[in-house]
Protein backbone atom coordinates (compact mmCIF):
# COMPACT_ATOMS: atom_id res chain seq x y z
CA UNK A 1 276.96 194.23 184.54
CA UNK A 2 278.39 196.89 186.94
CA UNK A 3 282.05 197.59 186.87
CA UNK A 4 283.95 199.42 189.54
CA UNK A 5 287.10 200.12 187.99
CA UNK A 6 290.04 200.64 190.81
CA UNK A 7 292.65 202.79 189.96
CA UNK A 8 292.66 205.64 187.16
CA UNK A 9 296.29 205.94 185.88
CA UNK A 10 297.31 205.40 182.26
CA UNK A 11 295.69 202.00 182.06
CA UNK A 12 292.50 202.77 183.81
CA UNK A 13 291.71 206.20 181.53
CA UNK A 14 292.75 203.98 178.57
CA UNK A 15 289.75 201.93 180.03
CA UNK A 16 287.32 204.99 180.23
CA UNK A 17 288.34 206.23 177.34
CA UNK A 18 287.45 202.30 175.01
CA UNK A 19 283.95 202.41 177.35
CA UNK A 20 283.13 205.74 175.72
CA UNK A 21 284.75 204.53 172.20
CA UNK A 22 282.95 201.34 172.26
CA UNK A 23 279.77 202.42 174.24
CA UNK A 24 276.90 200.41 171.57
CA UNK A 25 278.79 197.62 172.48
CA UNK A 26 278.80 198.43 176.60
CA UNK A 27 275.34 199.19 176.14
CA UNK A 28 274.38 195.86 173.84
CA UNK A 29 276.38 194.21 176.58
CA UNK A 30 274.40 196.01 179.85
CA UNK A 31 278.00 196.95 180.78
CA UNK A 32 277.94 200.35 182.57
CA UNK A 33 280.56 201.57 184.97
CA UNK A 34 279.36 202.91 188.69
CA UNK A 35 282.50 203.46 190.12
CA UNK A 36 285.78 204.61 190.12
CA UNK A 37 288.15 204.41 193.11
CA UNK A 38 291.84 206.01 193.33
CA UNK A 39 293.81 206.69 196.52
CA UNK A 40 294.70 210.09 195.58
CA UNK A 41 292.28 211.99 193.20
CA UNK A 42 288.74 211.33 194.48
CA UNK A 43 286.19 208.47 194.41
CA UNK A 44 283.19 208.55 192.39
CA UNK A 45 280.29 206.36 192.52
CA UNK A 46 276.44 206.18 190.71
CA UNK A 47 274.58 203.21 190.77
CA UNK A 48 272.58 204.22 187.95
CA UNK A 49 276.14 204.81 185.87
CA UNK A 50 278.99 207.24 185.22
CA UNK A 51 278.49 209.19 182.26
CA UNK A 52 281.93 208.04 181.32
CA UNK A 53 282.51 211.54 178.82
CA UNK A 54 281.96 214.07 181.22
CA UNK A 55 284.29 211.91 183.70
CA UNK A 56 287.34 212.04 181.60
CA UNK A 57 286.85 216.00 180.71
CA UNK A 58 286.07 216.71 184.01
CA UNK A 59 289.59 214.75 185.33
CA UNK A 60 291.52 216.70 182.63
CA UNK A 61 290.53 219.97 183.58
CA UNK A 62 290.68 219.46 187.31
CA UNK A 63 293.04 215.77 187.62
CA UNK A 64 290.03 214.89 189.83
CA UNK A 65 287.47 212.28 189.79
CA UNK A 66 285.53 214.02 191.87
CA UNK A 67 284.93 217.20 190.34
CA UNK A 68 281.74 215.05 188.35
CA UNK A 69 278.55 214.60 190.15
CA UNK A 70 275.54 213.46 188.70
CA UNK A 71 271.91 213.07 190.14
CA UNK A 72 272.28 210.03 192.17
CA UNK A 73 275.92 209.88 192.50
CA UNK A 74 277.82 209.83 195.42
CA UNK A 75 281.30 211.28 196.19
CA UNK A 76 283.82 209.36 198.45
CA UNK A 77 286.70 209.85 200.46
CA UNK A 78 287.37 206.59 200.84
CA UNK A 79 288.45 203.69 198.24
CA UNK A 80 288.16 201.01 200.91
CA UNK A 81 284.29 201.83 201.78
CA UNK A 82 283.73 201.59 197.66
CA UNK A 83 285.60 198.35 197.36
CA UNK A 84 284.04 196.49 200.71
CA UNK A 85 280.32 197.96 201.05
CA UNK A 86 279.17 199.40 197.71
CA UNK A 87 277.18 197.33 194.96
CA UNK A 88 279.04 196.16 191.42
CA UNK A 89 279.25 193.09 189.91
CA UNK A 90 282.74 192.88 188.22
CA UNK A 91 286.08 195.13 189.72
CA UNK A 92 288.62 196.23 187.34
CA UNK A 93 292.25 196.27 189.15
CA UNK A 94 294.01 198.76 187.43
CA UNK A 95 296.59 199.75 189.92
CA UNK A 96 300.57 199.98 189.32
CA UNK A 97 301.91 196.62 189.49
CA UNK A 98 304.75 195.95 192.50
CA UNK A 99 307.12 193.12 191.64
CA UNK A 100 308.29 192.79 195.27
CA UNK A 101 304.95 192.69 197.27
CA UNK A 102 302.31 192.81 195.57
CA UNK A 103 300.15 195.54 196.82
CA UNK A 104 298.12 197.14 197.50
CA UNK A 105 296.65 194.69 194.29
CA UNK A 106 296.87 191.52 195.99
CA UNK A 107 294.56 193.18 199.15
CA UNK A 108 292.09 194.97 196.44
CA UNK A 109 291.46 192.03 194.49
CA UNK A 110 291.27 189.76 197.80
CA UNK A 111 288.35 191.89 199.69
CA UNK A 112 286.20 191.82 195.98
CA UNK A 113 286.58 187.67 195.28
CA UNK A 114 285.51 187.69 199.45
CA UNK A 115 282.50 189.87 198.50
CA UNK A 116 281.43 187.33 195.30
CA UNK A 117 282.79 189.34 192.78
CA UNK A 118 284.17 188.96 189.84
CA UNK A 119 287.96 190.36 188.95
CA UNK A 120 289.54 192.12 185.84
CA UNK A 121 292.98 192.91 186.42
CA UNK A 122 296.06 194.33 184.70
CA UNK A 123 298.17 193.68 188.07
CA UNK A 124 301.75 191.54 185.98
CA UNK A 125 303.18 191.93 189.99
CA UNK A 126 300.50 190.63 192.24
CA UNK A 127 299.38 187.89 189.58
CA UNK A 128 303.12 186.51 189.50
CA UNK A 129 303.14 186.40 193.00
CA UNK A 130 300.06 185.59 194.46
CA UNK A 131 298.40 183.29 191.10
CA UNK A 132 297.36 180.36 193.47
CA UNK A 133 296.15 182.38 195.95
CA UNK A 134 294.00 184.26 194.10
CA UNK A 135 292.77 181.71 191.83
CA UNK A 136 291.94 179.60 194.60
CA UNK A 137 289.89 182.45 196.20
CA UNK A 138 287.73 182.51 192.99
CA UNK A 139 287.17 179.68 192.68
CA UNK A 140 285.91 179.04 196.50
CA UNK A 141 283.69 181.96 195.65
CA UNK A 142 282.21 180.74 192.19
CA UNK A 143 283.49 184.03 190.51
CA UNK A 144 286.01 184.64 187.50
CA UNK A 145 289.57 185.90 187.73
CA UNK A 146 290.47 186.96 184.42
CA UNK A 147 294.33 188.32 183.46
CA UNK A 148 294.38 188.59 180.25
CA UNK A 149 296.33 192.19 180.30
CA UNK A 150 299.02 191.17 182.55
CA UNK A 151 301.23 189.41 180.11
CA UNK A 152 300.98 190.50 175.69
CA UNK A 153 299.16 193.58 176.53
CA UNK A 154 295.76 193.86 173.95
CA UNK A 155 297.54 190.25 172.38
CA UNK A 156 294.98 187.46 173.48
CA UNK A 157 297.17 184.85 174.50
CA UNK A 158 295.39 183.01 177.80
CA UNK A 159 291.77 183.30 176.24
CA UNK A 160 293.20 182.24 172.94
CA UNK A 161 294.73 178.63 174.65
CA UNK A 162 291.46 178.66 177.24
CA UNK A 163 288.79 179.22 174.02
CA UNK A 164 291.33 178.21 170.56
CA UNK A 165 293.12 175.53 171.87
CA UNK A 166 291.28 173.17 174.05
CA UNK A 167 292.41 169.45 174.65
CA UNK A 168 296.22 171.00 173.70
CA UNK A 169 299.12 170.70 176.06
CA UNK A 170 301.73 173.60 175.82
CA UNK A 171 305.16 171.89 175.90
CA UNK A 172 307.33 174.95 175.06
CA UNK A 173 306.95 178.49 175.80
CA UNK A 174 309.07 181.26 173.85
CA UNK A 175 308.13 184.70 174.15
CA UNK A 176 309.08 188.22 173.89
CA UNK A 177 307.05 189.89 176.23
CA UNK A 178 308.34 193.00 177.71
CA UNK A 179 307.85 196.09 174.58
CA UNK A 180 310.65 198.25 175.99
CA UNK A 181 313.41 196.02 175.51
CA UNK A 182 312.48 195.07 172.27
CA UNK A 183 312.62 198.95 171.46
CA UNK A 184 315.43 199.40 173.16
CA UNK A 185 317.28 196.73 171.69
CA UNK A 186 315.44 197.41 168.03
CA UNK A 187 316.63 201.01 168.37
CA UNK A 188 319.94 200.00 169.28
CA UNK A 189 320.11 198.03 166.06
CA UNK A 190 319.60 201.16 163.66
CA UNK A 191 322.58 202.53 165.74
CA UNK A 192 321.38 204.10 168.62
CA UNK A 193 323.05 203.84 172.01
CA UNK A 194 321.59 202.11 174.87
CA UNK A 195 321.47 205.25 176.75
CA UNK A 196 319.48 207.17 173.91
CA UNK A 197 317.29 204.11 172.96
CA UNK A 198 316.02 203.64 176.62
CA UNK A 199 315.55 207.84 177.13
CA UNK A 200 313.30 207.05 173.44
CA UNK A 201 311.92 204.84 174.79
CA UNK A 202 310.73 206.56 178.36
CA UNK A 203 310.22 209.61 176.52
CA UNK A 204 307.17 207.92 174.51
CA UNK A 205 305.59 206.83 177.78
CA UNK A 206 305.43 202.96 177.73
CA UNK A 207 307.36 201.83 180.17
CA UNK A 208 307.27 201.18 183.91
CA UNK A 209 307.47 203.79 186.00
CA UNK A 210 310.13 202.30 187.35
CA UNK A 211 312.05 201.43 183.88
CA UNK A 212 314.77 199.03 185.50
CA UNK A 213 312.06 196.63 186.33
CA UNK A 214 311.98 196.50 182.38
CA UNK A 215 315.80 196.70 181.73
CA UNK A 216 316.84 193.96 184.23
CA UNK A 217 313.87 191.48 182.87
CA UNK A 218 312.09 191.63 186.06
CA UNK A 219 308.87 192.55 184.02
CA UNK A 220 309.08 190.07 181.53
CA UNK A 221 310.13 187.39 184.29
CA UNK A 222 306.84 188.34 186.36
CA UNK A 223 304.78 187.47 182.69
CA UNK A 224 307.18 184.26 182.29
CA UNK A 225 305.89 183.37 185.97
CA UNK A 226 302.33 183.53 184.98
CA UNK A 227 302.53 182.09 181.73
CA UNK A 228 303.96 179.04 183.72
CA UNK A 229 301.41 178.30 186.37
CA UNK A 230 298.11 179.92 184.01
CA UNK A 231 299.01 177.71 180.79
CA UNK A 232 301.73 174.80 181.63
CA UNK A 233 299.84 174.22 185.25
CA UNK A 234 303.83 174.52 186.83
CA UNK A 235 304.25 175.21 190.53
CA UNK A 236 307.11 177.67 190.94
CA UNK A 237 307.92 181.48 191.81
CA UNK A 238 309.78 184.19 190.21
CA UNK A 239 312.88 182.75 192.45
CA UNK A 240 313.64 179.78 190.16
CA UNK A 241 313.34 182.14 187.00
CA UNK A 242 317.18 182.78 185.52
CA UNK A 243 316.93 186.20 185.09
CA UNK A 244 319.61 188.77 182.64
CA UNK A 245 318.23 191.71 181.33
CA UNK A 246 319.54 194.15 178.98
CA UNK A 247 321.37 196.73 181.03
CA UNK A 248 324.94 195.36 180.03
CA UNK A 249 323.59 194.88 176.28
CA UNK A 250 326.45 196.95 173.92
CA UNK A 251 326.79 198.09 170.50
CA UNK A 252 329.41 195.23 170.26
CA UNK A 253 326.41 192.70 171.08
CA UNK A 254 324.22 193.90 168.43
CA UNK A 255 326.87 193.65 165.81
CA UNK A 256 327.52 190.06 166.38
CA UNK A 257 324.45 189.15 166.45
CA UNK A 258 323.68 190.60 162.98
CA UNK A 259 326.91 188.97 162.31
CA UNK A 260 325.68 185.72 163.34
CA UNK A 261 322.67 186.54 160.88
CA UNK A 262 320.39 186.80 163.53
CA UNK A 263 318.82 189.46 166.44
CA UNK A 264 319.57 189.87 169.28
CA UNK A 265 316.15 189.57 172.07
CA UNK A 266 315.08 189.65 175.16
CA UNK A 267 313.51 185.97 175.35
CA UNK A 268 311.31 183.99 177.97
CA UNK A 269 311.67 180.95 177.99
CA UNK A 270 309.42 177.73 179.91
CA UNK A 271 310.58 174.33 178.43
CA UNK A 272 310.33 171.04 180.22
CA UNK A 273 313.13 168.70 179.20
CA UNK A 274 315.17 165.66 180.41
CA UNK A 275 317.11 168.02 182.59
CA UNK A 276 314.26 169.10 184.40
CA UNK A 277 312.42 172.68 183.60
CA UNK A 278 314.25 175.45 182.03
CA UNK A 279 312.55 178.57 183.00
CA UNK A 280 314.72 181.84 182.00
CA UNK A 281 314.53 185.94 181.05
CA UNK A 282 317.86 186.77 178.75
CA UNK A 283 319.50 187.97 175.71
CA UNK A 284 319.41 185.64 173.37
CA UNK A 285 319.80 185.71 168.95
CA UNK A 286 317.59 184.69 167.48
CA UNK A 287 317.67 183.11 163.91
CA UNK A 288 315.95 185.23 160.94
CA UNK A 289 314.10 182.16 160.62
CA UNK A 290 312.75 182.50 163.94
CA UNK A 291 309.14 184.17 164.04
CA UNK A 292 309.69 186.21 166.77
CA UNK A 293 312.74 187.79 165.23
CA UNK A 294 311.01 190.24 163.17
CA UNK A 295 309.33 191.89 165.94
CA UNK A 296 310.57 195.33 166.30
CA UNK A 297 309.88 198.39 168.36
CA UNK A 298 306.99 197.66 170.79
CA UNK A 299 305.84 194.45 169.24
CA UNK A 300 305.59 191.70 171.68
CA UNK A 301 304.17 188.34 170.75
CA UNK A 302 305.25 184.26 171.84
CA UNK A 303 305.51 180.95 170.06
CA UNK A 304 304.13 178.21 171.64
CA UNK A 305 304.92 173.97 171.14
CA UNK A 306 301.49 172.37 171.39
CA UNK A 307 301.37 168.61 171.54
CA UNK A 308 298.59 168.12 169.10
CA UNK A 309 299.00 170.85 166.79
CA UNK A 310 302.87 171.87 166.94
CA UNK A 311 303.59 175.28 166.87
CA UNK A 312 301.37 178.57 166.52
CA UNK A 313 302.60 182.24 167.21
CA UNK A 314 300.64 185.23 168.28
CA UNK A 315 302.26 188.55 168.32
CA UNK A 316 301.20 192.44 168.46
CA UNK A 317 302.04 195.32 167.33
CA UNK A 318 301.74 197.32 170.16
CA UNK A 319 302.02 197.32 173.93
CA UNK A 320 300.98 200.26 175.18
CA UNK A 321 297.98 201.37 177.61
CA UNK A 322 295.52 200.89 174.91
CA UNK A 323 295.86 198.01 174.19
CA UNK A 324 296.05 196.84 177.78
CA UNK A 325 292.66 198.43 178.37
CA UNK A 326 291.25 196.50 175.77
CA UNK A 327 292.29 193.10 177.15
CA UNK A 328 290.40 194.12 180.34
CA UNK A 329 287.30 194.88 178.38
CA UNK A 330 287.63 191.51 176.60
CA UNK A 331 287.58 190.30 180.10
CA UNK A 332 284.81 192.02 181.22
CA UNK A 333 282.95 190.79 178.02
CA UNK A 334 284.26 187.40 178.31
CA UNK A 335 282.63 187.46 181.73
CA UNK A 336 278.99 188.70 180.56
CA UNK A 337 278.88 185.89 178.14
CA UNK A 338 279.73 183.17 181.15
């Protein structure tokens, strides 16, 4: 299977990087990657593979792609021309997610599902916004759309309902799903300011790079979005999401929730009731007997209500590029197996 992987930021070298880690089982697999595109720092492309190693030494000493070229390879100008006329078999979308419109990830992954081909993406912002869309391009053209990165990072949570869970209806949805907050608001809790948690928190390198589209719950509201129409099948937009984030969040907060013997989180929440849908991003305190209370620091994870089974929780430890790039490998294996 041929992967063109689009986009080479902190995602997409996590991605090299796990190919090279994990290359017996790329190679058991007859995954080998042939391309990577950027905008800014250089195409590569080589039908017969990228040595993968001498890519990411090569980008560190030069912060080019294109400083690598192999017998066979080719070196591009042009992303487009890789995307629209060259040979692979799955693209990985690993460009910076835009809450607003959508691009250029919506576009990317449009031209490849046109072309037959199967999609990997990372893309939280074009996802929430363009799901039906882009599902119903795939499935015109027979190919997979896999997601699983978008929403609890390296946490399966879509393949574990699609593969773990089949025949079960998800009635409730509870998650904590953006990792800065919950450091923010973890750090906060050991006595930190919000000011000095979220500079932490930046300073460590996991959040967007835009970080008020974390603080104001526009990230986690994007994940909510997609949780709602991948797993509870609900037709809606990021519009009819109640959104608070954390910005206004104060010491004073904190201390009542611990007073309240509880902790205070940044919770999504998709429940269908007699009222209608409830569909929100906010602060809320949580009860220590809550399961997702006792994630702290990065740790993101969700608890859903299943109609057969009743409740079952998933959570990670971690939220960073990593383990992002491993979610798209999972896709890209889940898509060799068929």
């Amino acid at each position: 299977m041929r992967v063109l992987l689009f986009g080479c930021g902190r995602v997409g070298r996590s991605f090299c990087e796990l190919l090279s880690r994990k290359r017996n089982i790329a190679a058991s697999a007859s995954i080998s990657l042939v391309g990577v595109a950027t905008r800014s720092r250089g195409c590569i492309y080589n039908p017969y593979g990228i040595d993968v190693d001498n890519l990411l030494k090569w980008e560190a000493l030069t912060g080019r792609l294109d400083a690598l070229l192999h017998e066979g390879g080719l070196i591009l100008n042009d992303a487009d021309e890789m995307l629209e006329d060259l040979d692979y078999d799955v693209l990985v979308e690993c460009t910076p997610s835009d809450f607003e419109l959508g691009e250029p990830a919506r576009t990317i992954m449009k031209k490849a599902l046109e072309r037959g081909k199967h999609v990997v993406t990372a893309n939280t912002g074009a996802m929430s916004l363009y799901y039906d869309e882009l599902m119903e391009g795939s499935l015109q053209r027979g190919v997979s759309l896999l997601y699983e990165a978008t929403v609890l990072s390296g946490t399966p949570l879509f393949s574990l309902v699609r593969e773990g869970l089949p025949g079960c209806h998800v009635k409730r949805f509870e998650g904590i799903l953006n990792g800065t907050c919950n450091y923010i608001l973890s750090v906060m809790g050991m006595g930190s300011s919000f000011d000095e948690a979220m500079l932490e928190a930046q300073r460590r390198g996991l959040s967007e790079q835009n970080p008020w589209f974390d603080i104001d719950g526009l990230e986690a509201a994007a994940k909510t979005v997609i949780v709602a129409k991948s797993m509870m099948s609900l037709d809606i937009d990021i519009k009819q999401v109640s959104i608070n984030g954390i910005r206004n969040v104060t010491m004073q907060n904190i201390e009542e929730a611990k007073r309240k013997g509880g902790k205070l989180k940044l919770v999504s929440r998709i429940e269908i009731n007699s009222d209608g849908l409830d569909i929100s991003v906010g602060p809320e305190i949580l009860s220590l007997n809550h399961p997702l209370a006792y994630l702290e620091g990065f740790s993101i994870g969700a608890l859903l209500l299943t109609d057969i089974i009743g409740e079952v929780c998933i959570s990670g430890s971690s939220s960073g590029p990593k383990e992002t790039a491993y979610s798209l490998l999972r896709d890209v294996l889940s898509i060799k197996r068929g």
